[in-house]
N, C-alpha and C. Protein backbone atom coordinates (compact mmCIF):
# COMPACT_ATOMS: atom_id res chain seq x y z
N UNK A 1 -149.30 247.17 57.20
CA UNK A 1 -150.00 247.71 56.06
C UNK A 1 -151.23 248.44 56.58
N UNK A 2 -151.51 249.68 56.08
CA UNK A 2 -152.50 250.58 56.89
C UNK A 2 -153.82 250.50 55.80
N UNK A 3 -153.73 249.76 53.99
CA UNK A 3 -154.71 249.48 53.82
C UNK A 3 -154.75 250.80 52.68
N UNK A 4 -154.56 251.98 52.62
CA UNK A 4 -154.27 252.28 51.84
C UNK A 4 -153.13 251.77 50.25
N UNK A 5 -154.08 252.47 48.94
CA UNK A 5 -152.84 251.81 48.00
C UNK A 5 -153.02 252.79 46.90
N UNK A 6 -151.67 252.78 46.76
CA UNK A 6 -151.29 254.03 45.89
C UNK A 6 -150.67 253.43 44.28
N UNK A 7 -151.48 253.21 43.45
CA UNK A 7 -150.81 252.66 42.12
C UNK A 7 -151.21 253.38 40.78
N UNK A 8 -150.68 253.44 40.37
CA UNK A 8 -150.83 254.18 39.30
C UNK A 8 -150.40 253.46 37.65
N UNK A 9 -150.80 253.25 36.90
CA UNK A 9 -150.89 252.36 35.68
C UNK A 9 -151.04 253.26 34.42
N UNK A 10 -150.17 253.98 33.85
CA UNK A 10 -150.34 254.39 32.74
C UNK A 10 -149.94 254.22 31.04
N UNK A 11 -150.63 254.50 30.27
CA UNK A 11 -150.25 254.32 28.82
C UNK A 11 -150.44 255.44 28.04
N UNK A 12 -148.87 255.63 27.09
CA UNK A 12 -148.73 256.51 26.35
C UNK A 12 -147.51 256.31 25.76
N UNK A 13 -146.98 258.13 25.71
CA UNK A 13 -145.97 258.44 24.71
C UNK A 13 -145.15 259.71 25.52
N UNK A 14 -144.19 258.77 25.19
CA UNK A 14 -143.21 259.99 25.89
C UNK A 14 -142.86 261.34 24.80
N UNK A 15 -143.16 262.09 25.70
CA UNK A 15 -143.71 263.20 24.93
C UNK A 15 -142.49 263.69 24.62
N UNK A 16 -141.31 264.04 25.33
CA UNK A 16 -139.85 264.19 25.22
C UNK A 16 -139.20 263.34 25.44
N UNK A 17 -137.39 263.05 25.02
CA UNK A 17 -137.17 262.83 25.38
C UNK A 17 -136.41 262.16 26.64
N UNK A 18 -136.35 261.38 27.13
CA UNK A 18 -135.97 261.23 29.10
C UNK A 18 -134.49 261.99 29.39
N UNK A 19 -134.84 262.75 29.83
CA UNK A 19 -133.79 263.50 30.58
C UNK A 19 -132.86 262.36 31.92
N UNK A 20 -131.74 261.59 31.55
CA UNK A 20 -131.23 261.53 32.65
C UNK A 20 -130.27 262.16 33.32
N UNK A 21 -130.36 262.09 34.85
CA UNK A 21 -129.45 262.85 35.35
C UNK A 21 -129.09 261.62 36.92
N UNK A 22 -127.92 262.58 37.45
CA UNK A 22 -127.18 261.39 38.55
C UNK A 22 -127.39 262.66 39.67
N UNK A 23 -127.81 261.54 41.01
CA UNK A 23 -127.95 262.77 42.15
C UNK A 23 -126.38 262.83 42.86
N UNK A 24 -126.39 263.36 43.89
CA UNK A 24 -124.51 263.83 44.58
C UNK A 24 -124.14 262.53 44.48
N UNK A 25 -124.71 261.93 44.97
CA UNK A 25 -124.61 260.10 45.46
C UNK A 25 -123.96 259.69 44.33
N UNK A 26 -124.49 259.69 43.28
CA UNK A 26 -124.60 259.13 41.74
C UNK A 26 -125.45 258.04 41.42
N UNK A 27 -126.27 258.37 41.70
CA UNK A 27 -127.75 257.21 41.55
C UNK A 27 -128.17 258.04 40.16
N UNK A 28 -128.83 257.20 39.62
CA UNK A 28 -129.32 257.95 38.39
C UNK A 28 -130.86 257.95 38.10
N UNK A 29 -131.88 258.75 37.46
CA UNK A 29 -132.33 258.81 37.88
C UNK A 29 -133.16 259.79 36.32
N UNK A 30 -134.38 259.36 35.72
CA UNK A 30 -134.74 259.89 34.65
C UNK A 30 -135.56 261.02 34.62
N UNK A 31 -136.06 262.18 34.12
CA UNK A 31 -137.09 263.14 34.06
C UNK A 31 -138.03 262.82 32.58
N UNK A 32 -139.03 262.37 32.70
CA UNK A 32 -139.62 262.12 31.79
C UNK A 32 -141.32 262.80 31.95
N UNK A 33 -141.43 262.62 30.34
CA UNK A 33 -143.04 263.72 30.37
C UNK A 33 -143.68 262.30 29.57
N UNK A 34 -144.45 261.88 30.20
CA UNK A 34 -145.93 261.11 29.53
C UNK A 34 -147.16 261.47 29.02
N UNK A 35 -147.51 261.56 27.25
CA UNK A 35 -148.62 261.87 26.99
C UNK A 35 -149.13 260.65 27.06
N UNK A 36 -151.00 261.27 27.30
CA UNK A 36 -151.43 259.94 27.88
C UNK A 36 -153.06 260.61 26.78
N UNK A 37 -153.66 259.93 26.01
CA UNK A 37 -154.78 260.68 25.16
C UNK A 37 -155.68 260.43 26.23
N UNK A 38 -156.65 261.49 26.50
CA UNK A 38 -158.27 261.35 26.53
C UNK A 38 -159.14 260.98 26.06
N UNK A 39 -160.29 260.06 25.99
CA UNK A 39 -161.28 259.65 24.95
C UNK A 39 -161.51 260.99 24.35
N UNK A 40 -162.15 261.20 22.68
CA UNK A 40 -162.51 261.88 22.30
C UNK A 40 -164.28 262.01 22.98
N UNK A 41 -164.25 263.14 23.02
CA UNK A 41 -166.05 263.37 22.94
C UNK A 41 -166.60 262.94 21.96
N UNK A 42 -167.93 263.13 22.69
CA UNK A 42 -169.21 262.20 21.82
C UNK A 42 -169.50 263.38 21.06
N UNK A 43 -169.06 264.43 21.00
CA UNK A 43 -169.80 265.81 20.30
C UNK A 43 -168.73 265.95 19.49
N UNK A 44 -167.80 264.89 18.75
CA UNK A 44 -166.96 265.73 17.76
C UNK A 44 -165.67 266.40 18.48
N UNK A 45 -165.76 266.41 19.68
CA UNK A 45 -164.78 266.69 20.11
C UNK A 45 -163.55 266.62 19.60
N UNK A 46 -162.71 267.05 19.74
CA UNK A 46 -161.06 266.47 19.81
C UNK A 46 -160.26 265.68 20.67
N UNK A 47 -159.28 264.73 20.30
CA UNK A 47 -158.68 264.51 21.69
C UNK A 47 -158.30 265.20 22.46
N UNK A 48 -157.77 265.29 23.39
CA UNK A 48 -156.73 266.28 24.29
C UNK A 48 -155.97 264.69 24.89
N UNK A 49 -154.64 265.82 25.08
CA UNK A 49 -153.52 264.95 25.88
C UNK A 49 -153.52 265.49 26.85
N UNK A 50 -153.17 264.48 28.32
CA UNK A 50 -152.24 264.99 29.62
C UNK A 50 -150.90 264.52 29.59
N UNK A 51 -150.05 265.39 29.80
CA UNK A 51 -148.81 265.28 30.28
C UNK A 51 -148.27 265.20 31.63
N UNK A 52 -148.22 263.56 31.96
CA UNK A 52 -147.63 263.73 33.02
C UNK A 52 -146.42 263.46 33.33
N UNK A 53 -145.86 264.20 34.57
CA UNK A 53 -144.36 263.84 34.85
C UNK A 53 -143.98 262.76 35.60
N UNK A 54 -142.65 261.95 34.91
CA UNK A 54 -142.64 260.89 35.38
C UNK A 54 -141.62 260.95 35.92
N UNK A 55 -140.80 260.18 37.42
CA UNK A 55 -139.09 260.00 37.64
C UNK A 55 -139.17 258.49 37.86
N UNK A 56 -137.91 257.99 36.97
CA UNK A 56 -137.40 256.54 37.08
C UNK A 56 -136.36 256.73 37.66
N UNK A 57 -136.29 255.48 38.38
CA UNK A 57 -134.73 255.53 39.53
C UNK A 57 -134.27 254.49 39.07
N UNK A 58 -132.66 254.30 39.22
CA UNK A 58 -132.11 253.32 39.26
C UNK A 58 -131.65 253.01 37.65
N UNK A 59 -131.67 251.58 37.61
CA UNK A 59 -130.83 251.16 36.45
C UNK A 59 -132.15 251.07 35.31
N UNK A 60 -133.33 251.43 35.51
CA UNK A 60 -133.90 251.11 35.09
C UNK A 60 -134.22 252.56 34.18
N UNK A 61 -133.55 254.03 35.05
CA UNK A 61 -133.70 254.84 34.56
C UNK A 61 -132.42 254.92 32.95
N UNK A 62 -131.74 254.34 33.45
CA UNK A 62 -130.89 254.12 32.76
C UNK A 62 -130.86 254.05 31.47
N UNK A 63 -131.60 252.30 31.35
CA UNK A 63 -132.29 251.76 30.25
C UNK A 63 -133.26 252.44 29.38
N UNK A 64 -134.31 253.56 30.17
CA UNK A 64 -135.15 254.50 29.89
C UNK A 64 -134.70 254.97 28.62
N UNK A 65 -133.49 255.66 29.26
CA UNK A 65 -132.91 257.08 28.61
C UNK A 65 -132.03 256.41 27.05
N UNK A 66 -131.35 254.82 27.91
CA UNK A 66 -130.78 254.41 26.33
C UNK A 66 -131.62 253.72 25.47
N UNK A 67 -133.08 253.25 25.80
CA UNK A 67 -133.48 252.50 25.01
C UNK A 67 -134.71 253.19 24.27
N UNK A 68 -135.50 254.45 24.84
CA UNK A 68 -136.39 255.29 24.57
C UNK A 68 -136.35 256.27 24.19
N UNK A 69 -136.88 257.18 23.46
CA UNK A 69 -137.03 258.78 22.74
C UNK A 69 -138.64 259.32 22.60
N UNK A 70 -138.37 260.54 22.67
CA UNK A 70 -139.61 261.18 22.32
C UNK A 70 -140.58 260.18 21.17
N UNK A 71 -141.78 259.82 21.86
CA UNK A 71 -143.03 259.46 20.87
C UNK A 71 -142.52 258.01 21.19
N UNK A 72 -141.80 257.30 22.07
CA UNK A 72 -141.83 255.96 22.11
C UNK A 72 -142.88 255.50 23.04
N UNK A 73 -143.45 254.09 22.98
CA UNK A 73 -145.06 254.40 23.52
C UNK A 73 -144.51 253.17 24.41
N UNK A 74 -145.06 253.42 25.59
CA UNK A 74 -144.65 253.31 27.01
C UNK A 74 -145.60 252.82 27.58
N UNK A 75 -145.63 251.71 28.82
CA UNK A 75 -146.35 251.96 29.64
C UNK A 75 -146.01 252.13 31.28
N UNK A 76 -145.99 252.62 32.07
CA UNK A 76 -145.97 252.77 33.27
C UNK A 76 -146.44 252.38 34.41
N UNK A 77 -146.26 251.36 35.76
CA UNK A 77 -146.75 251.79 37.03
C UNK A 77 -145.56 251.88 38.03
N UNK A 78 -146.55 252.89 38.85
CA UNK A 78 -145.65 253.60 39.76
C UNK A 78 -146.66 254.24 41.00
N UNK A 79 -146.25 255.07 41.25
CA UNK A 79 -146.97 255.95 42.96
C UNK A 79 -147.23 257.20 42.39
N UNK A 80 -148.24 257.73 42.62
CA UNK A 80 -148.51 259.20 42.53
C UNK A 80 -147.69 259.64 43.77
N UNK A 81 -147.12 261.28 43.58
CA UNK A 81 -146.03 261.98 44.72
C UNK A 81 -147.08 263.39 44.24
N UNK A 82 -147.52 263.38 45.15
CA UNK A 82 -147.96 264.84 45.17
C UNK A 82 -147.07 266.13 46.73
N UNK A 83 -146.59 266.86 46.31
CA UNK A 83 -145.13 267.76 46.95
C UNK A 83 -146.03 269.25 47.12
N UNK A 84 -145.61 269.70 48.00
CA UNK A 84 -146.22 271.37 47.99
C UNK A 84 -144.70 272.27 48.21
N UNK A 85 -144.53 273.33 47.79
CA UNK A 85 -143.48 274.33 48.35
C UNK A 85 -143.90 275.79 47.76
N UNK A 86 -142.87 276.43 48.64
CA UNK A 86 -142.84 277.65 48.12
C UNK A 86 -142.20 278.34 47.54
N UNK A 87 -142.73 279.14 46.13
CA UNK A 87 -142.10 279.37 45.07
C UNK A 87 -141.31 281.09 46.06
N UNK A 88 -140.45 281.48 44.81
CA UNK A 88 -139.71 282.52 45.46
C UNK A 88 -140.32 283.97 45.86
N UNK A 89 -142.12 283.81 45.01
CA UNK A 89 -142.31 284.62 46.08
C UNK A 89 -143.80 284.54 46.90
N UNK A 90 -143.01 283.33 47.76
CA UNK A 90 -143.99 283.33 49.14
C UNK A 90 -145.06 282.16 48.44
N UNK A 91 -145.63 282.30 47.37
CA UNK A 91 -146.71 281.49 46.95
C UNK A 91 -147.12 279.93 47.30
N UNK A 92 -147.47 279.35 48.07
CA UNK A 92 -147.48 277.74 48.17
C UNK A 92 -148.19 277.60 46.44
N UNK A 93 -147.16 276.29 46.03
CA UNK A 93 -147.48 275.96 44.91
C UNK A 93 -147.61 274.06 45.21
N UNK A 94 -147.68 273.09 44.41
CA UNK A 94 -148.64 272.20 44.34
C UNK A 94 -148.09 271.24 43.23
N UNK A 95 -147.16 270.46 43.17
CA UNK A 95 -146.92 269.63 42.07
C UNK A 95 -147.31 267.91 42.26
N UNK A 96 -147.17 267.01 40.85
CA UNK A 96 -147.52 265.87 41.07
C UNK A 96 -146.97 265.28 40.10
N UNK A 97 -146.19 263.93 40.54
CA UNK A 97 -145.68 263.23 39.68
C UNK A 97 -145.54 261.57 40.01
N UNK A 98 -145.38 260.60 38.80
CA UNK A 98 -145.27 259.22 39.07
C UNK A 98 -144.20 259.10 38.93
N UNK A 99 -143.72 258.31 40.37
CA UNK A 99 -142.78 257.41 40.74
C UNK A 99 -142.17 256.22 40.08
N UNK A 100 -142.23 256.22 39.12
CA UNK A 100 -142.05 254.77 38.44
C UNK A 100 -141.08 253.72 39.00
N UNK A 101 -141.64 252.60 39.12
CA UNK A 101 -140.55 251.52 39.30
C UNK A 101 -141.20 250.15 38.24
N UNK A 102 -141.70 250.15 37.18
CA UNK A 102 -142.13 249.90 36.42
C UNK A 102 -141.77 250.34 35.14
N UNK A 103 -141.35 250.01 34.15
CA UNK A 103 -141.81 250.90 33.25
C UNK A 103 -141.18 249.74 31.89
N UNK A 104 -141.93 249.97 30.67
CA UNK A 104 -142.09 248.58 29.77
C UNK A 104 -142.42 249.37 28.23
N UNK A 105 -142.10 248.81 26.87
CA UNK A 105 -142.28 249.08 25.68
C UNK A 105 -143.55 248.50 25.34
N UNK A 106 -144.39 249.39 24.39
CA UNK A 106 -145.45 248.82 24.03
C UNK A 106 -145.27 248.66 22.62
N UNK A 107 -145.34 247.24 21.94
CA UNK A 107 -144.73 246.96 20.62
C UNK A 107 -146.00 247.47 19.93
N UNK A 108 -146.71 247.90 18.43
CA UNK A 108 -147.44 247.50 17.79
C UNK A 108 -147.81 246.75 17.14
N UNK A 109 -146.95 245.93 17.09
CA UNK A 109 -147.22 244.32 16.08
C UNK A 109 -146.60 244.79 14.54
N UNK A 110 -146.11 245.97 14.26
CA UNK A 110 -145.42 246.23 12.31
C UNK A 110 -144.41 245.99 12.92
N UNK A 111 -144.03 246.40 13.90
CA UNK A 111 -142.00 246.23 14.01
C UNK A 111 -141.68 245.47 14.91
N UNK A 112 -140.04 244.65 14.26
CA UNK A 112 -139.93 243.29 15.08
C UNK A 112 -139.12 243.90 16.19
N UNK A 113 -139.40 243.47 17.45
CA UNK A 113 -138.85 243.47 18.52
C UNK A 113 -137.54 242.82 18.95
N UNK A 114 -136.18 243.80 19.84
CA UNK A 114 -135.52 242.74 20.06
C UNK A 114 -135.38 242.06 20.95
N UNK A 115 -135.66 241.40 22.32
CA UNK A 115 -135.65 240.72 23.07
C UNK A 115 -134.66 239.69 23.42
N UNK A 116 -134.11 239.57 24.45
CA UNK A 116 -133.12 238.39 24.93
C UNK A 116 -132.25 237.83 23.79
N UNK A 117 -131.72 238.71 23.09
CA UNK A 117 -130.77 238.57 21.36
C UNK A 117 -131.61 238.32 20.66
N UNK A 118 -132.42 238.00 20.51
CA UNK A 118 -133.45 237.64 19.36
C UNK A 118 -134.48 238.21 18.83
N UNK A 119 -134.70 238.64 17.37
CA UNK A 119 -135.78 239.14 16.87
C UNK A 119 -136.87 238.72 16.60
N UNK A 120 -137.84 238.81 17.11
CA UNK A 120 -139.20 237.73 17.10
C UNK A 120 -140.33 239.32 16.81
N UNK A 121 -141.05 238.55 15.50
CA UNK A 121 -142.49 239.82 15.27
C UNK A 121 -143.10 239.83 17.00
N UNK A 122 -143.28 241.07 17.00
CA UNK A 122 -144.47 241.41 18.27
C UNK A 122 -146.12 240.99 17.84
N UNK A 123 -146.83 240.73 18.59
CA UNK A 123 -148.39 240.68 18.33
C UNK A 123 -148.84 240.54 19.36
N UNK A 124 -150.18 240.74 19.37
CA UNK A 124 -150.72 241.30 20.51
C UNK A 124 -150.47 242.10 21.38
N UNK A 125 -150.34 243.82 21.19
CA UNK A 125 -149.91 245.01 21.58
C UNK A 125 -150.62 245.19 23.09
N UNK A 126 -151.65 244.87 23.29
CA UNK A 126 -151.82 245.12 24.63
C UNK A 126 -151.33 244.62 25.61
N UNK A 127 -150.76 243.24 25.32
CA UNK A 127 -150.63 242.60 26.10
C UNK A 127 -148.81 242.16 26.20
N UNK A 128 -147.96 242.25 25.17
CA UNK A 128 -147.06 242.04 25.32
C UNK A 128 -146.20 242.52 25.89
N UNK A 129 -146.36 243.82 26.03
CA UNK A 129 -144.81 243.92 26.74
C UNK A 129 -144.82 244.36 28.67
N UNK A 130 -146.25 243.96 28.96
CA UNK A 130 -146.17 243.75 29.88
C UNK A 130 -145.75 241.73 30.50
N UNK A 131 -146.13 240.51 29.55
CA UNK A 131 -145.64 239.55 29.39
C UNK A 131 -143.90 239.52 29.29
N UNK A 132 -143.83 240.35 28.14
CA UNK A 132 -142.16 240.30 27.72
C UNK A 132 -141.59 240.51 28.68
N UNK A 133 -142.29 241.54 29.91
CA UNK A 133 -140.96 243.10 29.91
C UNK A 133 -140.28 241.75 31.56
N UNK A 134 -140.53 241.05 31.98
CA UNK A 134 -139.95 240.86 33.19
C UNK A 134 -138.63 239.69 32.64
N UNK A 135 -138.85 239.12 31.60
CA UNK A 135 -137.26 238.99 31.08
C UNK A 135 -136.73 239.81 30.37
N UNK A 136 -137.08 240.43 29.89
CA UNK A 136 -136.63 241.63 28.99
C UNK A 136 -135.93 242.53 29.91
N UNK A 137 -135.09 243.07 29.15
CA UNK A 137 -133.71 243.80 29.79
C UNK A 137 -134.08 245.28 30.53
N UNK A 138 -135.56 245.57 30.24
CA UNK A 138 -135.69 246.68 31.09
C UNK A 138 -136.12 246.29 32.62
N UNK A 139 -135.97 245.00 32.75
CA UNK A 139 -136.47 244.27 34.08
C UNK A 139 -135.18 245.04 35.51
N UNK A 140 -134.27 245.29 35.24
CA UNK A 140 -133.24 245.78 35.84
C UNK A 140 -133.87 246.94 36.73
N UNK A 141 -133.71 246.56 38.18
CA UNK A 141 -133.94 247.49 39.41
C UNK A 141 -135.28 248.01 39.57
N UNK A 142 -136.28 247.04 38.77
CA UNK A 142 -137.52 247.28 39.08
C UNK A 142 -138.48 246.26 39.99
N UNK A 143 -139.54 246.37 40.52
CA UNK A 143 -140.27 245.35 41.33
C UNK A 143 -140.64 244.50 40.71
N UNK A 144 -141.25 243.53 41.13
CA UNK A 144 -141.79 242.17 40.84
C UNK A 144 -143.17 242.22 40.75
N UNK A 145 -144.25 241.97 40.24
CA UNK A 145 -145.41 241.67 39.99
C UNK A 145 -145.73 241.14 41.54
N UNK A 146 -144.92 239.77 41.88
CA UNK A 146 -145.21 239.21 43.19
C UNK A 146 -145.36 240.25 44.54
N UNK A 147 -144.20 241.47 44.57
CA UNK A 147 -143.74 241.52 45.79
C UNK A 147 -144.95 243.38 45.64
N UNK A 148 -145.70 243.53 44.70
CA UNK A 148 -146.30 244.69 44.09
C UNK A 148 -146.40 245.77 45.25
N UNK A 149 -147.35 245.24 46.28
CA UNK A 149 -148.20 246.32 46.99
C UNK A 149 -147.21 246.17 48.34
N UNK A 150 -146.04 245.28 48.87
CA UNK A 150 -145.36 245.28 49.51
C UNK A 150 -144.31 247.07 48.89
N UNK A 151 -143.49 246.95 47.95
CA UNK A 151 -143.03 247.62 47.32
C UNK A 151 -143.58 249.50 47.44
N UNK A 152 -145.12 249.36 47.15
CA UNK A 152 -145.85 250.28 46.87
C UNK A 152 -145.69 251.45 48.47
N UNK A 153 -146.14 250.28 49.78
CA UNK A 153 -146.49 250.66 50.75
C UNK A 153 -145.29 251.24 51.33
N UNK A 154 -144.17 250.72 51.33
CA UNK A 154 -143.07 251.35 51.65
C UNK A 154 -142.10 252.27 51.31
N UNK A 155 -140.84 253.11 52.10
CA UNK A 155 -140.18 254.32 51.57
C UNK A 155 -138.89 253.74 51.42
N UNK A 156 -139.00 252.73 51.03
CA UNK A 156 -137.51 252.00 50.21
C UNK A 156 -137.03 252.08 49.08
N UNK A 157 -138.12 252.14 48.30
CA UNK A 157 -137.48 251.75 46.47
C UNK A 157 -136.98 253.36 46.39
N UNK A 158 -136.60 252.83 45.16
CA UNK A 158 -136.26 254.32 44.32
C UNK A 158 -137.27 255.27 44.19
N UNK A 159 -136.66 256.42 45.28
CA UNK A 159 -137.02 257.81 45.12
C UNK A 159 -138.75 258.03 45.61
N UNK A 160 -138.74 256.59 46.60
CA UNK A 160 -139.96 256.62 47.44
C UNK A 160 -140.12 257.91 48.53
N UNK A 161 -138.65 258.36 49.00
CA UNK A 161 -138.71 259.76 49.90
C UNK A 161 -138.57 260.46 49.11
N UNK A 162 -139.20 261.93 49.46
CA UNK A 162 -138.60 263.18 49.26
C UNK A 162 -137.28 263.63 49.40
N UNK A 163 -137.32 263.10 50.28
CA UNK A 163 -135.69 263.69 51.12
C UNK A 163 -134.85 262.95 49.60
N UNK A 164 -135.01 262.09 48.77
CA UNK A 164 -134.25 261.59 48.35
C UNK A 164 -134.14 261.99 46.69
N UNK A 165 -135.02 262.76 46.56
CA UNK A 165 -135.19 263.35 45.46
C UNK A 165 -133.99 264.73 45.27
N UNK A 166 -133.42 264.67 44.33
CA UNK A 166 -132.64 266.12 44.23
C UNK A 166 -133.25 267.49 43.79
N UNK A 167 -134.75 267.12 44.18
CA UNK A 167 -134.88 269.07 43.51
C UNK A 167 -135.82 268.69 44.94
């Protein structure tokens, strides 16, 4: 471990919905956009959103794509991937996106949740579905809380290389 750590923790709304797709291999593998709000300003401001791009690997992308839609509110951790190339003409360009191997429903407490066959009211929105989500069925091909910064540091999980990415 060199001591560096790369994590990334986000909350929002999927702004579209998750694009899945399968690489040659047939691994599968999600394209997703995360709005994430900004505090409003102290001057009246407005909010503003960032949209960031997200890829889920595995079975988990899976679950993404069947269990989520545009405006379903999400939360995320994963690795920032920041990539450089060159566009077609000549330009070095500059992209960035989270890696997810994480990724969990955020209930609001009006609608009942379904969980492990059973419908039980949600409450306490901040906190639940990071509690829920590791029996909960989106637990499939994602890391462990325990094994976190092991996971993080290495080019094993899903779509930790470049090389392994299809674009």
């Amino acid at each position: 471990m060199n001591g560096n750590v790369n994590i990334v923790m986000l909350r929002g709304n999927w702004a579209k919905d998750p694009d899945l797709r399968y690489t040659e291999n047939g691994r599968p593998f999600a394209l997703c956009t995360l709005a994430v709000d900004r505090p409003a300003g102290q001057n009246g401001e407005e909010k503003v959103a960032d949209f960031i791009p997200v890829i889920v690997g595995g079975d988990l992308a899976e679950a993404v794509a069947e269990q989520t839609a545009k405006g379903s509110a999400v939360w995320v951790i994963g690795a920032l991937r920041v990539r450089s190339y060159q566009d077609a003409n000549g330009n070095k360009r500059t992209t960035m996106n989270v890696n997810a191997f994480q990724v969990g429903p955020i209930f609001n407490g009006k609608k009942k949740a379904k969980q492990n066959g059973t419908n039980r009211a949600s409450s306490g929105a901040r906190n639940s579905a990071i509690s829920g989500y590791q029996s909960g069925s989106w637990a499939a091909g994602s890391a462990s809380f325990s094994n976190l910064p092991e996971d993080l540091l290495s080019d094993e999980g899903d779509f930790n290389n470049e090389d392994d990415l299809p674009f």
